[in-house]
N, C-alpha and C. Protein backbone atom coordinates (compact mmCIF):
# COMPACT_ATOMS: atom_id res chain seq x y z
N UNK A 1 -2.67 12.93 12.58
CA UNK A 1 -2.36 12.76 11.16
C UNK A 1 -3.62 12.36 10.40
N UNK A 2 -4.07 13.13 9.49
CA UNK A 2 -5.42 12.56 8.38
C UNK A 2 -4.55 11.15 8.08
N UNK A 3 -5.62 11.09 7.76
CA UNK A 3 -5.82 9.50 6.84
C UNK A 3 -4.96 9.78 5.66
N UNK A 4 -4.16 8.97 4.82
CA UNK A 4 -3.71 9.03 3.51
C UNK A 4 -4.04 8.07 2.89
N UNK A 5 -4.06 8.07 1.39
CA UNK A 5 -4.41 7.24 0.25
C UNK A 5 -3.26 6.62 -0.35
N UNK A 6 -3.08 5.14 -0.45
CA UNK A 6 -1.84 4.06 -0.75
C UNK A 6 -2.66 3.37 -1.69
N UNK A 7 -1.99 3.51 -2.90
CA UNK A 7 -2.95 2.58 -3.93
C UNK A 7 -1.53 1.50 -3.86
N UNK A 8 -2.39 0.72 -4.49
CA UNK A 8 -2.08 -0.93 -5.23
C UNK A 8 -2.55 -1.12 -6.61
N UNK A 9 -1.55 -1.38 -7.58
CA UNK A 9 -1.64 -1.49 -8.44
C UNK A 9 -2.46 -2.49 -8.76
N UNK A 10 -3.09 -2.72 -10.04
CA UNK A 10 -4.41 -4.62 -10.00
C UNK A 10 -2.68 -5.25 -10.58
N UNK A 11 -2.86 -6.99 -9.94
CA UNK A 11 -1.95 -7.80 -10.52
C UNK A 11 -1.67 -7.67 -12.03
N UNK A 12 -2.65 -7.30 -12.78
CA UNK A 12 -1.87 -7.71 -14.24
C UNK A 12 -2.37 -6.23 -14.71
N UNK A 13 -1.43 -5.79 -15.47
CA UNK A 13 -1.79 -4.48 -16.12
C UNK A 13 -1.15 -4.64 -17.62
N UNK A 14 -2.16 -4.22 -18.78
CA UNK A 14 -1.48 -3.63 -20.12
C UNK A 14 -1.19 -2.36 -20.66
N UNK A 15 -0.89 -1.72 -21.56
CA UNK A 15 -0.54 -0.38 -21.98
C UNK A 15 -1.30 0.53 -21.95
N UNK A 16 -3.11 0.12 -21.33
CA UNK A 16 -3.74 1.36 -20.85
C UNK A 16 -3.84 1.65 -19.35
N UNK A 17 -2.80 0.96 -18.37
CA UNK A 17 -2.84 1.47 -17.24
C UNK A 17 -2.22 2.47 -16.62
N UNK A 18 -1.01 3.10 -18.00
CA UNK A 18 -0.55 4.39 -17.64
C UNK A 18 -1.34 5.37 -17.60
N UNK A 19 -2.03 5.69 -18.34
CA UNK A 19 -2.77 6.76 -18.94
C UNK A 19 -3.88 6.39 -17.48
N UNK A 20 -4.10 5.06 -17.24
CA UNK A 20 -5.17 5.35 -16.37
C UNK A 20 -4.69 5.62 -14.94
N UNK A 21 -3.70 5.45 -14.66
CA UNK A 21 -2.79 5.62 -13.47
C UNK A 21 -2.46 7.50 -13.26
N UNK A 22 -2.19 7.67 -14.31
CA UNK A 22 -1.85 9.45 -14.21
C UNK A 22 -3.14 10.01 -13.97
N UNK A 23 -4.15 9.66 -14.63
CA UNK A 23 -5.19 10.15 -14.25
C UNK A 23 -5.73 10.12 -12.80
N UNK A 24 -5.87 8.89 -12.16
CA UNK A 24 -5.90 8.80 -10.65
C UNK A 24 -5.13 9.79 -10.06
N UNK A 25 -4.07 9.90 -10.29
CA UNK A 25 -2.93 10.35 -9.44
C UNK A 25 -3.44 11.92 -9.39
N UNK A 26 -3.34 11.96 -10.51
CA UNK A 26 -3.67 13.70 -10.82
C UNK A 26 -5.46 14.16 -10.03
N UNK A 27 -6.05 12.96 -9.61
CA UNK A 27 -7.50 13.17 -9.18
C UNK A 27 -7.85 14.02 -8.17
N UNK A 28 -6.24 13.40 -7.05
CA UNK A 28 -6.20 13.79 -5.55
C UNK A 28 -5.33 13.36 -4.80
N UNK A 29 -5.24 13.47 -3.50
CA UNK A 29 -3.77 13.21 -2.67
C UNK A 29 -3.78 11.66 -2.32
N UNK A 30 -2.42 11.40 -2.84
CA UNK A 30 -2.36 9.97 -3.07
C UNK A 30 -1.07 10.22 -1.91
N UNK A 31 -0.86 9.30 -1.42
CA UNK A 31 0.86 9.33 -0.73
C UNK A 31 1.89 8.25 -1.05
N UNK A 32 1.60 7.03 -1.88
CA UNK A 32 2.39 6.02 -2.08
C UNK A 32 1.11 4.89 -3.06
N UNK A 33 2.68 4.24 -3.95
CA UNK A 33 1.88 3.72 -4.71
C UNK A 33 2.35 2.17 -4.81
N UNK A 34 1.69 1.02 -4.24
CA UNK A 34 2.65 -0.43 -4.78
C UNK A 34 2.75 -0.68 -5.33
N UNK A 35 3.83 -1.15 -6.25
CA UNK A 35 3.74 -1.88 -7.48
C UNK A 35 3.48 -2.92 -7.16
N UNK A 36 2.42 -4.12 -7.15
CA UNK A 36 2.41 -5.07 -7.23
C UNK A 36 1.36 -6.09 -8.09
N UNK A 37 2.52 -6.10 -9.06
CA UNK A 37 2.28 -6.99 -10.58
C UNK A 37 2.46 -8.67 -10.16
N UNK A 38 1.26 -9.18 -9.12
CA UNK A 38 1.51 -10.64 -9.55
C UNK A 38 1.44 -11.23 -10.23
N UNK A 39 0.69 -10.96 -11.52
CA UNK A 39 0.18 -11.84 -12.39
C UNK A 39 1.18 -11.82 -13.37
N UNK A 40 2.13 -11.06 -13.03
CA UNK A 40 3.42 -11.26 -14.15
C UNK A 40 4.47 -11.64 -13.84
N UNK A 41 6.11 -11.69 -14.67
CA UNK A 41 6.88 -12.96 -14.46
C UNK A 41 8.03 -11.19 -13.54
N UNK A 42 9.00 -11.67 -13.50
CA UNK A 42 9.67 -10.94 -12.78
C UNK A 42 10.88 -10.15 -14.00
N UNK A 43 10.73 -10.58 -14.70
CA UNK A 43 11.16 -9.98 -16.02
C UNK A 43 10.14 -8.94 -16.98
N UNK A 44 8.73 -9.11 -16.84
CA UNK A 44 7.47 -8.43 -16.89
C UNK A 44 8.26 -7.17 -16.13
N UNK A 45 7.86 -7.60 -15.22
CA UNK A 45 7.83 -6.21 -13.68
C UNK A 45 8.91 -5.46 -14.53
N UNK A 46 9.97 -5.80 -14.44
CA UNK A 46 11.58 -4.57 -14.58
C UNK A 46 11.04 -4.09 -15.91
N UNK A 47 10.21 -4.73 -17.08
CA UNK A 47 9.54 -3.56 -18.52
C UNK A 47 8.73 -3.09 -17.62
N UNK A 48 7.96 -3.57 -17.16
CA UNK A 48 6.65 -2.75 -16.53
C UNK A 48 6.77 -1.49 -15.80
N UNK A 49 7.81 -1.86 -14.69
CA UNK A 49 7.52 -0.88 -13.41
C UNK A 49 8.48 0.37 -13.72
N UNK A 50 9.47 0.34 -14.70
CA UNK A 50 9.84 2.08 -14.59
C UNK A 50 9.02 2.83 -15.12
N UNK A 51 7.91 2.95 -15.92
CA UNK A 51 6.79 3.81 -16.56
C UNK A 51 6.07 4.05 -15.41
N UNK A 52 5.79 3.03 -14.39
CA UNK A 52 5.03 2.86 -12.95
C UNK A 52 5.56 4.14 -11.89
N UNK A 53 6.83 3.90 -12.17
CA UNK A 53 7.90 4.59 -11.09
C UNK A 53 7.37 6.16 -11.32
N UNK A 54 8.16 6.30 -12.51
CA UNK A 54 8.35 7.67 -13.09
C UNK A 54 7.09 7.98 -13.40
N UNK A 55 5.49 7.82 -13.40
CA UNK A 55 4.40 8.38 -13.30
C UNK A 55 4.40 8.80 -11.74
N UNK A 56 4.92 7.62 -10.48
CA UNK A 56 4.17 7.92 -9.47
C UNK A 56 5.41 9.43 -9.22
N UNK A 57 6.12 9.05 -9.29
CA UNK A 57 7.27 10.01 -9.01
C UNK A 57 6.76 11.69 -9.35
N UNK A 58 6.54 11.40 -10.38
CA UNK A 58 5.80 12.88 -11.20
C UNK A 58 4.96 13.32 -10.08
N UNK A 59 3.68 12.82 -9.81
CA UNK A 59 2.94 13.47 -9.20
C UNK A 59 3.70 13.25 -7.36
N UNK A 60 4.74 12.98 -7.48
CA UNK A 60 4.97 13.24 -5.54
C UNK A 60 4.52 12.10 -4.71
N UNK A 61 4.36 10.96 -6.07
CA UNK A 61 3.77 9.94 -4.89
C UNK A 61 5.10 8.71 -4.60
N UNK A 62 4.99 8.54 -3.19
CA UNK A 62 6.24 7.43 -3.05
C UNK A 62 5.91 5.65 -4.29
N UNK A 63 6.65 5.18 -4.73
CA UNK A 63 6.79 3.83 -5.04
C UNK A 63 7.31 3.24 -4.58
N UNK A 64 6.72 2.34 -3.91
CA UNK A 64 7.14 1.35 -3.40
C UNK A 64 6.88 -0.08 -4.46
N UNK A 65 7.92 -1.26 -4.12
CA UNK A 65 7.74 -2.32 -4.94
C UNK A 65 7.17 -3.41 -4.03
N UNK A 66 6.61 -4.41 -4.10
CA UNK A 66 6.19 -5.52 -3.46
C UNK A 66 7.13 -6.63 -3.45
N UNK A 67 7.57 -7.06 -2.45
CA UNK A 67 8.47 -8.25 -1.77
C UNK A 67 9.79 -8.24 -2.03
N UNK A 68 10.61 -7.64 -3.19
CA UNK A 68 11.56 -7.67 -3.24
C UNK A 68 12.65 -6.35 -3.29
N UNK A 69 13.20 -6.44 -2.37
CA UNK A 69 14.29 -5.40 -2.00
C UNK A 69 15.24 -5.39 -3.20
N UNK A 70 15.51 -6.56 -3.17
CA UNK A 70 17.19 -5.80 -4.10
C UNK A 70 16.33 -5.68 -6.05
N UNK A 71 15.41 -5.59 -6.63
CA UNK A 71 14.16 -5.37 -7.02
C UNK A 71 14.28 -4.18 -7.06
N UNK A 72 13.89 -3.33 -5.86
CA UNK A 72 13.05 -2.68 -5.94
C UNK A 72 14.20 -1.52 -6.02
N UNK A 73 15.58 -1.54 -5.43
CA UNK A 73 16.76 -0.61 -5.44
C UNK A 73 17.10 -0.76 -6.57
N UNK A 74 17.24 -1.68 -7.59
CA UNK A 74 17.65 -1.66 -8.78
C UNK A 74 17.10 -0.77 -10.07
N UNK A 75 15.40 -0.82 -9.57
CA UNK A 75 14.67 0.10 -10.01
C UNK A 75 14.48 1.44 -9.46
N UNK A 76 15.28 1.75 -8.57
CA UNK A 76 14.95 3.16 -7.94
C UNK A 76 14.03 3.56 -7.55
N UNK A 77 13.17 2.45 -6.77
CA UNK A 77 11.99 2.76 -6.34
C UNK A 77 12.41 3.64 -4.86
N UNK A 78 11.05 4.00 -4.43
CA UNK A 78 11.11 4.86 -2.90
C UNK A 78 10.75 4.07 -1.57
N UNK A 79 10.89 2.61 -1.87
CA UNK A 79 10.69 1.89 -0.80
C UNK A 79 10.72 0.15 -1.11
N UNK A 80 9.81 -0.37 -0.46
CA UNK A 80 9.78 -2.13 -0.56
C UNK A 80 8.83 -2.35 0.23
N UNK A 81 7.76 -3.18 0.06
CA UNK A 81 6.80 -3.57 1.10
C UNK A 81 7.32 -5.27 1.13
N UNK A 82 7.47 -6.17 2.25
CA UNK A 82 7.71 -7.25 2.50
C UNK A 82 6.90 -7.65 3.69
N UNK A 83 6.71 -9.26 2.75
CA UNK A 83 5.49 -9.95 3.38
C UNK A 83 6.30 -10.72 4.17
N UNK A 84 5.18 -11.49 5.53
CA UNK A 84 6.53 -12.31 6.40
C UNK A 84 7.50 -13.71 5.55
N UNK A 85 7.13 -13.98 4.29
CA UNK A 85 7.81 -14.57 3.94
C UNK A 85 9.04 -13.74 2.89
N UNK A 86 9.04 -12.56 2.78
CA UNK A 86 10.17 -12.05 1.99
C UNK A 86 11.75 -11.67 2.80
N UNK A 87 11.83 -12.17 3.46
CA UNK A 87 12.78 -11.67 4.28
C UNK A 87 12.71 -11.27 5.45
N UNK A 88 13.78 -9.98 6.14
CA UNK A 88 14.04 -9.51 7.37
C UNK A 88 13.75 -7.69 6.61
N UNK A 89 13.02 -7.06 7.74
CA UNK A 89 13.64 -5.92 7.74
C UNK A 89 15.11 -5.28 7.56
N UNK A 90 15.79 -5.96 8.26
CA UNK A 90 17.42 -5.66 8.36
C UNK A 90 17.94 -5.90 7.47
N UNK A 91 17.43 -6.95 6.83
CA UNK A 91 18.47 -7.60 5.72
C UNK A 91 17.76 -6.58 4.28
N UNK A 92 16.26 -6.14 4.27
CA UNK A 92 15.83 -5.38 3.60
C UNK A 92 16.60 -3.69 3.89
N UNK A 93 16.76 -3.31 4.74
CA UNK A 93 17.46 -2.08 5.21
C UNK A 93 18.90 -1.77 4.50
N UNK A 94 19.71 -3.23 4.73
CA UNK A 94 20.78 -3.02 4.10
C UNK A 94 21.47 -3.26 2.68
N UNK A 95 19.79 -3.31 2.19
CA UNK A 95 19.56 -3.03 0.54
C UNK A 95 19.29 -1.92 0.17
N UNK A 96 18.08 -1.49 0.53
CA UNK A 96 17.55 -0.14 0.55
C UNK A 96 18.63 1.38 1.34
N UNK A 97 19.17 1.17 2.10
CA UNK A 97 19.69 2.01 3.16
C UNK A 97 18.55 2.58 4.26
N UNK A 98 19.01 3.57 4.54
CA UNK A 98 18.30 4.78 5.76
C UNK A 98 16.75 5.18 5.41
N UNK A 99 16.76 5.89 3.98
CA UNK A 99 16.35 6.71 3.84
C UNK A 99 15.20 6.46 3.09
N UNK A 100 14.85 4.91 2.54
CA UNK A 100 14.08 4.68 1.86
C UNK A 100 12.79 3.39 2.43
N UNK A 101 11.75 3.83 2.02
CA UNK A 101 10.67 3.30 2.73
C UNK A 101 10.42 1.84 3.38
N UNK A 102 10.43 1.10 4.16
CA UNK A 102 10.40 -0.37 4.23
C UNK A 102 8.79 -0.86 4.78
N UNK A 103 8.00 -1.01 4.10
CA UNK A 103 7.17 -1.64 5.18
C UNK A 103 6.64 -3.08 5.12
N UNK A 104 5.53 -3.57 5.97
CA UNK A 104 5.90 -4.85 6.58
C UNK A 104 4.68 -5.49 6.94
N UNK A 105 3.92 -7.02 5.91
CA UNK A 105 2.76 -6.90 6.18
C UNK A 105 2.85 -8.14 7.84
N UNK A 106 1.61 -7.26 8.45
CA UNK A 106 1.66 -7.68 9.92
C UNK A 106 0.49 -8.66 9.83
N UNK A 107 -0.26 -9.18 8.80
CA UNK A 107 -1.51 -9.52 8.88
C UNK A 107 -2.53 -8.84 9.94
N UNK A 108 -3.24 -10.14 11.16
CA UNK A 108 -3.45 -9.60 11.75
C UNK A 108 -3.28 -9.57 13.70
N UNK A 109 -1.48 -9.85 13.32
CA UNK A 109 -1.15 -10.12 14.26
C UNK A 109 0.10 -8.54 15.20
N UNK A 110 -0.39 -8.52 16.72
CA UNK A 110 -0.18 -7.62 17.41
C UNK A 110 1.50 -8.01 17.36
N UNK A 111 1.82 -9.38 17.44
CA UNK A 111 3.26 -9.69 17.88
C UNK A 111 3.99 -8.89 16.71
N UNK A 112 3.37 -9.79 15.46
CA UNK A 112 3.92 -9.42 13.80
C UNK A 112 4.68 -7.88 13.85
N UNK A 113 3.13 -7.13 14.08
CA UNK A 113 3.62 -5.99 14.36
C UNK A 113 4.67 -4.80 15.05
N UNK A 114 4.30 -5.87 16.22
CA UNK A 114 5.80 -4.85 17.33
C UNK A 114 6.99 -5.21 16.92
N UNK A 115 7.22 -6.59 16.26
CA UNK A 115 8.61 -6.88 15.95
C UNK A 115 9.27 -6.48 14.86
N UNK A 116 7.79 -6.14 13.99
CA UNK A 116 8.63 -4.82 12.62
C UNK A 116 8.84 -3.62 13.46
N UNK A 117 7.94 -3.45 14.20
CA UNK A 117 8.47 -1.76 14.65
C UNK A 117 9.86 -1.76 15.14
N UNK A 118 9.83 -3.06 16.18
CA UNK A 118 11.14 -3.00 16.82
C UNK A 118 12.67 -3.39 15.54
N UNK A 119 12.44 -3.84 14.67
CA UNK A 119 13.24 -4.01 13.52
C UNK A 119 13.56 -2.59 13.06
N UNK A 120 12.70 -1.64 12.92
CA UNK A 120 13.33 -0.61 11.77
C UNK A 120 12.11 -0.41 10.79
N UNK A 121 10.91 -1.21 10.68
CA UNK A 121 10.21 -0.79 9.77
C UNK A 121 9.57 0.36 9.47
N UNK A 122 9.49 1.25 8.67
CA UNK A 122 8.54 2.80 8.33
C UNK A 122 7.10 2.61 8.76
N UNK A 123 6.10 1.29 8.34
CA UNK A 123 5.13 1.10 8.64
C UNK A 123 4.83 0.02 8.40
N UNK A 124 3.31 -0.36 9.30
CA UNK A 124 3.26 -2.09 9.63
C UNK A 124 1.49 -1.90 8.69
N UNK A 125 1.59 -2.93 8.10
CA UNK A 125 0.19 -3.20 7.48
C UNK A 125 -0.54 -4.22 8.06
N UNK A 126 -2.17 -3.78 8.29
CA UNK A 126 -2.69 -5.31 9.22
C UNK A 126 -4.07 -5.45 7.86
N UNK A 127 -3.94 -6.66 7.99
CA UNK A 127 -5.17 -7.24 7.57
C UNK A 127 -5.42 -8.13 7.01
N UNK A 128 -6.44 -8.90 6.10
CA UNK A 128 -7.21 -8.27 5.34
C UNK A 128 -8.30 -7.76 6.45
N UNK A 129 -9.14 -6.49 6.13
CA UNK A 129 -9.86 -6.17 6.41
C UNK A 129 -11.39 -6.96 6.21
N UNK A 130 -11.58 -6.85 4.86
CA UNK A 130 -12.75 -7.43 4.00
C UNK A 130 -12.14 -8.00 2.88
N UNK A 131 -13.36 -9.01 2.41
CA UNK A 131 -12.86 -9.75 1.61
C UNK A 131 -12.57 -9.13 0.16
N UNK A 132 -11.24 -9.70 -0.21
CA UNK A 132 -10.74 -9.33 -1.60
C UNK A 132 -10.51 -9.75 -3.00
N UNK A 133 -10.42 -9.24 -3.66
CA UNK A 133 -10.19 -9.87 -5.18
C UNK A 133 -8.84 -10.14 -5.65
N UNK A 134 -7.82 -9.42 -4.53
CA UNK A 134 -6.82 -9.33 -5.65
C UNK A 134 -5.51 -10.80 -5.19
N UNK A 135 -6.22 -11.06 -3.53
CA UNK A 135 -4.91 -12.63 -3.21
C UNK A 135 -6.10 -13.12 -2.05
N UNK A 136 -5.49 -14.03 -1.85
CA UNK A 136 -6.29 -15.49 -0.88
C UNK A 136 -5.82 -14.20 0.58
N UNK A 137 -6.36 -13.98 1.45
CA UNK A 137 -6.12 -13.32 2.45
C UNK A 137 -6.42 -14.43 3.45
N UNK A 138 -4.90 -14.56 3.96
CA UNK A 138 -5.49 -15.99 5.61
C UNK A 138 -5.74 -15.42 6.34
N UNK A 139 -5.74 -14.13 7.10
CA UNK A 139 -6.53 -13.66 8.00
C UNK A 139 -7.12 -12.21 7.39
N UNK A 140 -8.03 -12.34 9.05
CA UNK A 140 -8.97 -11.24 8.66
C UNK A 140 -9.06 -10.33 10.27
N UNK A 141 -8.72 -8.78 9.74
CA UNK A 141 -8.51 -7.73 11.20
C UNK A 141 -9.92 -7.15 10.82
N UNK A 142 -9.88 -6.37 12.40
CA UNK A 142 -11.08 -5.91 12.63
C UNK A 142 -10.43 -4.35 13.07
N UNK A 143 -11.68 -3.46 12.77
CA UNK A 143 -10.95 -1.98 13.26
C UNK A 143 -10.25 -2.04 14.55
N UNK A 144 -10.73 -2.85 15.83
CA UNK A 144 -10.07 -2.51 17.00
C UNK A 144 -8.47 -3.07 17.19
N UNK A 145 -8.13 -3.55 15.98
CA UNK A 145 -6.82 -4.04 16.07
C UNK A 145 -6.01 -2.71 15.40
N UNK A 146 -6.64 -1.42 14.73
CA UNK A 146 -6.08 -0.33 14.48
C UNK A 146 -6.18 0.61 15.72
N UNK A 147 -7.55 0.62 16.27
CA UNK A 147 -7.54 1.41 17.61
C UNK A 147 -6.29 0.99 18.35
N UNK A 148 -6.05 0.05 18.79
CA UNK A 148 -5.23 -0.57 19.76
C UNK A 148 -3.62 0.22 19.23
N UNK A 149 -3.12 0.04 18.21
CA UNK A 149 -2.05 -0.13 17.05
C UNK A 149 -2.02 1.51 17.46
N UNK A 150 -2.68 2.57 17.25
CA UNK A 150 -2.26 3.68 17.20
C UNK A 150 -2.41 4.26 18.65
N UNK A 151 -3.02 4.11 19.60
CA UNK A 151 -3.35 4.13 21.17
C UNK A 151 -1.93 4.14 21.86
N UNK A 152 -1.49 2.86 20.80
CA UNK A 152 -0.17 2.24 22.21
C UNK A 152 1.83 2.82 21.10
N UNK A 153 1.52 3.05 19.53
CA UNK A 153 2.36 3.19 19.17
C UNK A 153 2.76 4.30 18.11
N UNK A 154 3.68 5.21 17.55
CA UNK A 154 3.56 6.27 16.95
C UNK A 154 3.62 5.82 14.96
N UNK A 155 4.54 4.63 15.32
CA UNK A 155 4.77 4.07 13.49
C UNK A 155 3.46 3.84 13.03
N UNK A 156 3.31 4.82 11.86
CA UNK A 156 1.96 4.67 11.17
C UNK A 156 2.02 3.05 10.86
N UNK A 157 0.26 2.87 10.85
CA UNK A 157 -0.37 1.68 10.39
C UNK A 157 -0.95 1.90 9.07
N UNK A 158 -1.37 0.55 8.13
CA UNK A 158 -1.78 0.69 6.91
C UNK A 158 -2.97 -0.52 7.07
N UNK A 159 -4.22 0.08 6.83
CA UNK A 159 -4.72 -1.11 6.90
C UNK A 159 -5.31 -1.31 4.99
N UNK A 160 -5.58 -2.94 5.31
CA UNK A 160 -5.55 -3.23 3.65
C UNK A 160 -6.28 -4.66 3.35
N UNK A 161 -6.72 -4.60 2.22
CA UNK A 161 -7.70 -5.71 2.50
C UNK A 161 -9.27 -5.49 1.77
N UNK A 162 -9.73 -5.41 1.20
CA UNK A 162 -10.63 -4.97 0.10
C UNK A 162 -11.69 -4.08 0.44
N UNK A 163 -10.82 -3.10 0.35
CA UNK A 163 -11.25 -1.51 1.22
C UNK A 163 -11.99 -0.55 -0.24
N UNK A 164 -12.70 -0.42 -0.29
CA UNK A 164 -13.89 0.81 -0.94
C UNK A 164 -13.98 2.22 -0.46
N UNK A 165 -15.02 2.74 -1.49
CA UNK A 165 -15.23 3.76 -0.79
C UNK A 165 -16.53 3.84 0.09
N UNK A 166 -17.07 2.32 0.05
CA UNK A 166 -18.20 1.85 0.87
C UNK A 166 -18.09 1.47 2.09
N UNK A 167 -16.77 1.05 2.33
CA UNK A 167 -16.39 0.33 3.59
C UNK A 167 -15.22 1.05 4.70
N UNK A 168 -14.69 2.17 3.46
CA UNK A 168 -13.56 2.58 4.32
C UNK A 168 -13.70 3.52 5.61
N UNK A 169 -14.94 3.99 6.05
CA UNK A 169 -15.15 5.01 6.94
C UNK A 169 -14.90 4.48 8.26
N UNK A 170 -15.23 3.11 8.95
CA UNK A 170 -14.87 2.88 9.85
C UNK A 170 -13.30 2.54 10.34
N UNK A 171 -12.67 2.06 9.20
CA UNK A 171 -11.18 2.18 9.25
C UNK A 171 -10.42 3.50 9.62
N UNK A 172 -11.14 4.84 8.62
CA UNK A 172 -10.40 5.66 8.80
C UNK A 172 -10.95 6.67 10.32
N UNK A 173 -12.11 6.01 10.96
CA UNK A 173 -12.28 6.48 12.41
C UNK A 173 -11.55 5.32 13.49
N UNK A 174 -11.07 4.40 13.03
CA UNK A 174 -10.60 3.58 13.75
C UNK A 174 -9.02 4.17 13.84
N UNK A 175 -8.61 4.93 13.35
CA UNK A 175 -7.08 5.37 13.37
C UNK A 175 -5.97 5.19 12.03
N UNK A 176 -6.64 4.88 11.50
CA UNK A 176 -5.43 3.91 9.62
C UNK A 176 -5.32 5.55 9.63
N UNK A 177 -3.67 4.76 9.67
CA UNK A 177 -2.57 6.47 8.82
C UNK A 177 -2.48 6.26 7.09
N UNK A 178 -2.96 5.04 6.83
CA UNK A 178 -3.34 4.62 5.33
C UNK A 178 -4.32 3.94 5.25
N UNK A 179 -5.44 4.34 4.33
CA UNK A 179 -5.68 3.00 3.32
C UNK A 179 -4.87 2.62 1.76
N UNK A 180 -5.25 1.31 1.70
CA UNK A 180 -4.32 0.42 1.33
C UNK A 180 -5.50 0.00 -0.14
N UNK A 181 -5.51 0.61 -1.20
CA UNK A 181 -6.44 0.33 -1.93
C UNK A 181 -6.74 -0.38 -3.43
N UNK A 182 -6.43 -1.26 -3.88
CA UNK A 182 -6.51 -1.82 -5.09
C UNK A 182 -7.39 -1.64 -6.07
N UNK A 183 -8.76 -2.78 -6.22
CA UNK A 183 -9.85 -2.92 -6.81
C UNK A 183 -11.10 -1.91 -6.44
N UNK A 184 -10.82 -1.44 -5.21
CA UNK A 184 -12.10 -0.50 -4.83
C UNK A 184 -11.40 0.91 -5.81
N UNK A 185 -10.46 1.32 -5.82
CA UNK A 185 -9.90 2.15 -7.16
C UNK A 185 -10.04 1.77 -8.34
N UNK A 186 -9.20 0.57 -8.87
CA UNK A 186 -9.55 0.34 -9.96
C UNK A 186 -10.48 0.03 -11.06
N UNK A 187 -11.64 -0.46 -9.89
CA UNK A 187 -13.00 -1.28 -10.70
C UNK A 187 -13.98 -0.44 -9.91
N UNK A 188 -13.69 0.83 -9.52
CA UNK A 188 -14.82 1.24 -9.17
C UNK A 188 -15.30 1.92 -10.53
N UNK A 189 -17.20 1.52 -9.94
CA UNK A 189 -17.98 1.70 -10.94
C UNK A 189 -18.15 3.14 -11.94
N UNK A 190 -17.79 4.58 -11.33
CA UNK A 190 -17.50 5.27 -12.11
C UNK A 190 -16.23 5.78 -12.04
N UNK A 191 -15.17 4.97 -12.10
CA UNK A 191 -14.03 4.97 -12.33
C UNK A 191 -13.16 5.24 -11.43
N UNK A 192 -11.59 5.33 -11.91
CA UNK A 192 -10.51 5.48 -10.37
C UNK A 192 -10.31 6.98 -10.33
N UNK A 193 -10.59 7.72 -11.21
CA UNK A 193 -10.44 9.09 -10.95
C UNK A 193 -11.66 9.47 -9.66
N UNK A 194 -13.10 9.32 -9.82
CA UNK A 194 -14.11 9.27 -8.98
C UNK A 194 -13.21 8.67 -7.47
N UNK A 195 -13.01 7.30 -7.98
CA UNK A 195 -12.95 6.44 -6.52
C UNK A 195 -11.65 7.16 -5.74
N UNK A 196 -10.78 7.97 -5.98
CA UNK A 196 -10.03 8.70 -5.71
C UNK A 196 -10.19 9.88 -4.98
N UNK A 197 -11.53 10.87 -5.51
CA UNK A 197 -11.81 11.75 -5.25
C UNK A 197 -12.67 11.90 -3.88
N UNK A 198 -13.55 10.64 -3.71
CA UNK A 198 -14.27 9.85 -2.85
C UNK A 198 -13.52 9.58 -1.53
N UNK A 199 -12.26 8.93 -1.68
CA UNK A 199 -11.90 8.21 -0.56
C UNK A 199 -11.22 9.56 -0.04
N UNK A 200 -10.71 10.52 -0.91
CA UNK A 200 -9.89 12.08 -0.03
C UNK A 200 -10.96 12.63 0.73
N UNK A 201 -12.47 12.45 -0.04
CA UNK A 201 -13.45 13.09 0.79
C UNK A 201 -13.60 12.58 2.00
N UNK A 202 -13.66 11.52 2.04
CA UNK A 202 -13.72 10.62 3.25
C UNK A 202 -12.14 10.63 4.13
N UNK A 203 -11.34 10.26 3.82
CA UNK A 203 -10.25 11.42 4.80
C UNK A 203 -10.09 12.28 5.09
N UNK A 204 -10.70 13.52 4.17
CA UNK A 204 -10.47 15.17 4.77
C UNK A 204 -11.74 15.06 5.70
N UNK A 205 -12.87 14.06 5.87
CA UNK A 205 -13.96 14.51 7.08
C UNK A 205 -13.40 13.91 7.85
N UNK A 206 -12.65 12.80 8.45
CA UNK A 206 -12.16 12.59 9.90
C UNK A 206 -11.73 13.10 10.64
């Protein structure tokens, strides 16, 4: 499986992040998009995230919401990412149903991981990789914790963690069925349409 592109939304966004969001999208192959608006209240998010939805939707890209399941079904999103403090897979499953995305951050732990797989999760996220801008990251993975991850198991991995288009090459030879990308999109220096176009280049050579 190539590598795919998972953006992350930056925590706080105003009324020019649509326009700058379609543009990304439209840059190159994106496969899923998080919503995750921390810097706003949870009443923010539900104005915010259907313009979010229905852009990523347009171009074919999954939405997923950050930590909250019954959230994220209310909004008709295409999934839920949950951190180990948001719950259970299961109990996320039987919000979402069958058919809709669940995944599950593993930091950077091997156990974390097998016990989402063994739960039901779509995919396990490890990291932080490198250091980030967008949350306090308590740990920190190294590529051979992706070697290992895809060697021994078939559920794609996401690795994530303040990934560029400077840094991401050894991840995506290390095995990541995603990167996981925020600020290296958003604040890259000639923009997220570029930093978009960049990181596909760098997945279509692996």
């Amino acid at each position: 499986m190539t590598c795919q592109l998972y953006l992350i939304t930056p925590p706080k966004i105003d009324d020019s992040f649509l326009p700058t969001l379609d543009a990304a999208l439209s840059a190159g192959s994106v496969e899923a998009l998080q919503i995750r608006l921390k810097a706003h209240s949870r009443d923010e998010v539900i104005a915010l995230a259907p313009g979010i939805i229905a852009c990523a939707q347009k171009h074919g890209v999954a939405a997923i919401l950050n930590d909250d399941p019954e959230l994220a079904d209310q909004l008709g999103c295409d999934g839920v990412h949950i951190g180990q403090q948001d719950g259970t897979v299961k109990a996320a499953r039987a919000i979402m149903g069958q058919d809709r995305i669940i995944g599950v951050t593993c930091h950077d732990s091997r156990h974390l991981a097998m016990t989402a797989g063994e739960a039901g999760a779509d995919y396990v996220a490890f990291g932080a990789f490198f250091p980030t801008m967008t949350k306090e990251a308590p740990t920190q993975a190294g590529p051979d914790l992706l070697r290992w991850w895809v060697e021994l198991f078939e559920l794609p991995c996401v690795a994530i963690g303040g990934i560029t288009v400077e840094n991401a090459e050894p991840l995506i030879e290390a095995g990541a069925d995603f990167l996981a990308v925020s600020s290296g999109v958003w604040a890259h220096p000639d923009g997220p349409e570029a930093a978009v176009r960049a990181l596909n280049r760098l997945c279509d050579r692996a």
